[in-house]
Protein backbone atom coordinates (compact mmCIF):
# COMPACT_ATOMS: atom_id res chain seq x y z
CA UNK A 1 73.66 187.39 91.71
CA UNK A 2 71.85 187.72 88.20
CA UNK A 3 74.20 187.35 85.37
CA UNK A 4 73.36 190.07 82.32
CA UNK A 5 72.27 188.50 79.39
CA UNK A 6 73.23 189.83 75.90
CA UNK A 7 72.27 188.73 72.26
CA UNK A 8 75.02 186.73 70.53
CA UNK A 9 75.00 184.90 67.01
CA UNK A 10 70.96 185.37 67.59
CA UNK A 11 70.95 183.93 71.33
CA UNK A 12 70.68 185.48 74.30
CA UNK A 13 73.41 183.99 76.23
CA UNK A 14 75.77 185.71 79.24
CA UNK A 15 77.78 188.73 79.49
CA UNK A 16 81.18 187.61 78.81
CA UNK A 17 79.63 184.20 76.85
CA UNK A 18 81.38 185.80 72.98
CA UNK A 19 85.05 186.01 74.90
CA UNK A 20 85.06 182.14 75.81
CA UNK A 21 83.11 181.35 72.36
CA UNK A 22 86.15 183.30 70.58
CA UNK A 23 88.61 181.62 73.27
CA UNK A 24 87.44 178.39 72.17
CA UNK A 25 88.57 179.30 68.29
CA UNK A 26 91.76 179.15 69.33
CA UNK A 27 92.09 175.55 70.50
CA UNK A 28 92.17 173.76 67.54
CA UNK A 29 93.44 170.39 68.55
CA UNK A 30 92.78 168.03 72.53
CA UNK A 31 95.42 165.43 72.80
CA UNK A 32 93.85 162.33 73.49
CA UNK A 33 95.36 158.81 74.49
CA UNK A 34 98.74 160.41 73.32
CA UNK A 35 97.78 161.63 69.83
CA UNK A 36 97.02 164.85 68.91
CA UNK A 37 93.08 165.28 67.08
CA UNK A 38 91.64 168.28 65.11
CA UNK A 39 88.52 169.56 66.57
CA UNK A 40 85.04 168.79 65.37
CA UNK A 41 83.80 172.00 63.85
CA UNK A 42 80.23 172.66 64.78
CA UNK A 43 77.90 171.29 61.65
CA UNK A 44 80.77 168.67 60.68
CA UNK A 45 79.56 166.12 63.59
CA UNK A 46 77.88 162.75 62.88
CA UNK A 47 74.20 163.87 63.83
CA UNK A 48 72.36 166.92 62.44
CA UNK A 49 72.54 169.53 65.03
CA UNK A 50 70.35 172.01 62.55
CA UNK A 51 73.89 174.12 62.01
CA UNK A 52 72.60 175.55 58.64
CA UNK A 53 69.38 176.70 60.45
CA UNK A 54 70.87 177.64 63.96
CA UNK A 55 73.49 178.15 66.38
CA UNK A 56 74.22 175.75 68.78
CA UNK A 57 71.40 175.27 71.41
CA UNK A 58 74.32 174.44 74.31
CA UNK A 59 77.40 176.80 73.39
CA UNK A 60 76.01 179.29 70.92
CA UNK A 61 78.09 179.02 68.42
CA UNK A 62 77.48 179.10 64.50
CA UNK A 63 78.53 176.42 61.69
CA UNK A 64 81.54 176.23 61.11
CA UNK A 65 83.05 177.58 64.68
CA UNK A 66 84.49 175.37 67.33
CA UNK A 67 82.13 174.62 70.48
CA UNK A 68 83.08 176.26 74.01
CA UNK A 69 84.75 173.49 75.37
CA UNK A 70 82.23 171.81 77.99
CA UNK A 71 79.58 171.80 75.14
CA UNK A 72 77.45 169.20 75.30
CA UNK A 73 76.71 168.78 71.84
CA UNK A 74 80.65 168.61 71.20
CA UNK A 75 81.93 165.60 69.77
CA UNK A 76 85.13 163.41 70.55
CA UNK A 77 87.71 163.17 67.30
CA UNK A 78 89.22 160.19 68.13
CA UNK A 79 85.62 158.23 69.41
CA UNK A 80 82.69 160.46 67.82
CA UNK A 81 80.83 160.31 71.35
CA UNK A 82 80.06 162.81 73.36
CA UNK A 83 83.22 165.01 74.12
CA UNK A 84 82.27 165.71 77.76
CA UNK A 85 81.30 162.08 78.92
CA UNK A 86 83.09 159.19 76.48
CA UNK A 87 85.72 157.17 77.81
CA UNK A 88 88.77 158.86 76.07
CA UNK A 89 91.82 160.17 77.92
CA UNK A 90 91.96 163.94 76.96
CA UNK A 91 95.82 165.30 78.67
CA UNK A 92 96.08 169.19 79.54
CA UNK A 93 98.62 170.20 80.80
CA UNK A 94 96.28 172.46 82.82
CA UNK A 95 92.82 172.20 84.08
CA UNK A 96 90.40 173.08 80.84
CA UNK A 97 86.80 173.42 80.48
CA UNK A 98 86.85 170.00 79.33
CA UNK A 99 88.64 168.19 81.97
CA UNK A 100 86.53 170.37 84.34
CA UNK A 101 83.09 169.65 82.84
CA UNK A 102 84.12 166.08 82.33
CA UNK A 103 84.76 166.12 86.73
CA UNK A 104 81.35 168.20 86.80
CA UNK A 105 79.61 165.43 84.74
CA UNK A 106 81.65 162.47 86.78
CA UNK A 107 80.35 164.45 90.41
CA UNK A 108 76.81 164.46 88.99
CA UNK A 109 76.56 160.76 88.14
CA UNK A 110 78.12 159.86 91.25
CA UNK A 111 75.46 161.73 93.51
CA UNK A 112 72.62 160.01 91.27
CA UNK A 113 73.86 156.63 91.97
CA UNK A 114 74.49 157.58 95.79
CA UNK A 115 71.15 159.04 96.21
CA UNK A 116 70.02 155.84 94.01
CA UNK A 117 72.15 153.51 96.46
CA UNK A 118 70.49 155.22 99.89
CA UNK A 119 66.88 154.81 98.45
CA UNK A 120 67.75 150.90 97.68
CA UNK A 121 69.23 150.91 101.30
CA UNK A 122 65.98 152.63 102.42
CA UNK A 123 63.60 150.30 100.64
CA UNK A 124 65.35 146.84 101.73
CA UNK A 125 64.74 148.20 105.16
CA UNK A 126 61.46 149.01 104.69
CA UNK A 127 60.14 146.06 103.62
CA UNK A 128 62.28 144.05 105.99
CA UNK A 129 60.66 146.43 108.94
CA UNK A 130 57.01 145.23 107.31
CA UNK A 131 57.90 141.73 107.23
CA UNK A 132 59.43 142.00 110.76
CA UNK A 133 56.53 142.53 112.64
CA UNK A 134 55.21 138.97 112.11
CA UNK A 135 57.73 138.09 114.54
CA UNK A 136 60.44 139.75 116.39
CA UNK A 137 63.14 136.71 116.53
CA UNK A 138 63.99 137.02 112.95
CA UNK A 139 67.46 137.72 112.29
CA UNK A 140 69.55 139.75 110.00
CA UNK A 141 70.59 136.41 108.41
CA UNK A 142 66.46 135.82 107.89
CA UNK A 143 66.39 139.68 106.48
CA UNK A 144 68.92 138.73 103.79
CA UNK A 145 67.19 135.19 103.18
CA UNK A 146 63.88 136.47 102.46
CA UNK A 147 64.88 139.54 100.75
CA UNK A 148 67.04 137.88 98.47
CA UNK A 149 63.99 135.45 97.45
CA UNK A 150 61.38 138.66 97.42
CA UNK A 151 62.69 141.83 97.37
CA UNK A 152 62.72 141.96 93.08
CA UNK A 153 59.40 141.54 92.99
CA UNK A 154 58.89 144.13 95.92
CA UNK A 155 61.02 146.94 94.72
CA UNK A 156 58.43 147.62 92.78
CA UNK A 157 57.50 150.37 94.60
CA UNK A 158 60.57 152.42 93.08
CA UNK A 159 61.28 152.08 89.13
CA UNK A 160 65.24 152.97 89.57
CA UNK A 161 65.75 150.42 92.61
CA UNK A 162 64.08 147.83 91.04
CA UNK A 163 66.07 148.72 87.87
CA UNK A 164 69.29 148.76 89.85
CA UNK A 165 68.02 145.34 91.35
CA UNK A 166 67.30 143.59 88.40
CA UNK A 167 70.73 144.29 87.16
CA UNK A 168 72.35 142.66 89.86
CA UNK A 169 74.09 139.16 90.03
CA UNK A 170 72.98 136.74 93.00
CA UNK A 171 76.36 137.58 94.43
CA UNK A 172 76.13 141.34 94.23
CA UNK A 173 72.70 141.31 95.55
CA UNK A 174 73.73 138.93 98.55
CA UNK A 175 76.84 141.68 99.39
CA UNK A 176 74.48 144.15 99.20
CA UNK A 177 72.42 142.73 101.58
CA UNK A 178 75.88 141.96 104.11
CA UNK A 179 76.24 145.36 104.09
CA UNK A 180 72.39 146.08 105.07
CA UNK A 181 71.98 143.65 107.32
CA UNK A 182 75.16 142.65 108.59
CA UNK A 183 75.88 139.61 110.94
């Protein structure tokens, strides 16, 4: 199902986008941590958004008006990062946009690193296989030996594993491998 798209504050945005912009005027303050912050007004933030020139590119608001909260150009007023994704404990008493773009940005990250954790699983396994067939009375205690000694420079073959890899200690790298290969 197509949403209708309208022209608002010079974008075309979604039928029913102005209501939650105009909602959003109305929530002046998030309590965070236990203390109570004034919103960031859009063209008051650290970086130069180009509010004098144009709305923003995320919620569609103009200078001066508070983003739709969600916004991913919004900025935190106790920690000036990124409203949606900083570290900061915002407290509804209800489920907002925040809190539920904040779970919507948590889900996301969580698939990348499990699709990121499969392909490493994937990978090890590969080049175990190859190694393998040089003889078939190798062990999974041989797998974790030699991959532990090879497999940085042989992740290679994938930027993020070998990434992920790198970043490793020798003791996360050898549970890693217990859970691989296990005894």
């Amino acid at each position: 199902m197509a949403n209708n798209l309208i022209t608002h504050n010079g974008v075309e945005m979604a039928e029913g986008w102005p209501e939650r912009i105009q909602e959003a005027q109305h929530q002046s303050s998030f309590k965070i941590n236990g203390r109570m912050f004034n919103r960031i007004p859009y063209g008051e933030e650290g970086d130069d958004w180009g509010a004098d020139k144009l709305p923003c590119h995320d919620c569609g608001i103009i200078k001066g008006q508070l983003h739709v909260p969600g916004c991913d150009v919004e900025r935190c007023p106790r920690c000036g990062g990124q409203a949606i994704s900083c570290q900061c404990s915002y407290e509804e008493s209800d489920e907002s946009s925040v809190t539920k773009a904040r779970a919507t940005v948590g889900r996301y990250f969580e698939s990348q690193f499990e699709k990121l954790e499969q392909e490493t699983f994937e990978l090890l396994k590969t080049v175990w296989n190859h190694e393998r067939k040089w003889g078939d009375h190798l062990s999974n205690e041989d797998a974790r030996a030699f991959l532990l000694n090879n497999f940085g420079d042989l992740s290679k073959m994938n930027l993020q594993v070998q990434q992920l890899w790198s970043k490793l200690s020798s003791e996360e790298r050898r549970s890693l491998l217990c859970h691989v290969f296990p005894d």
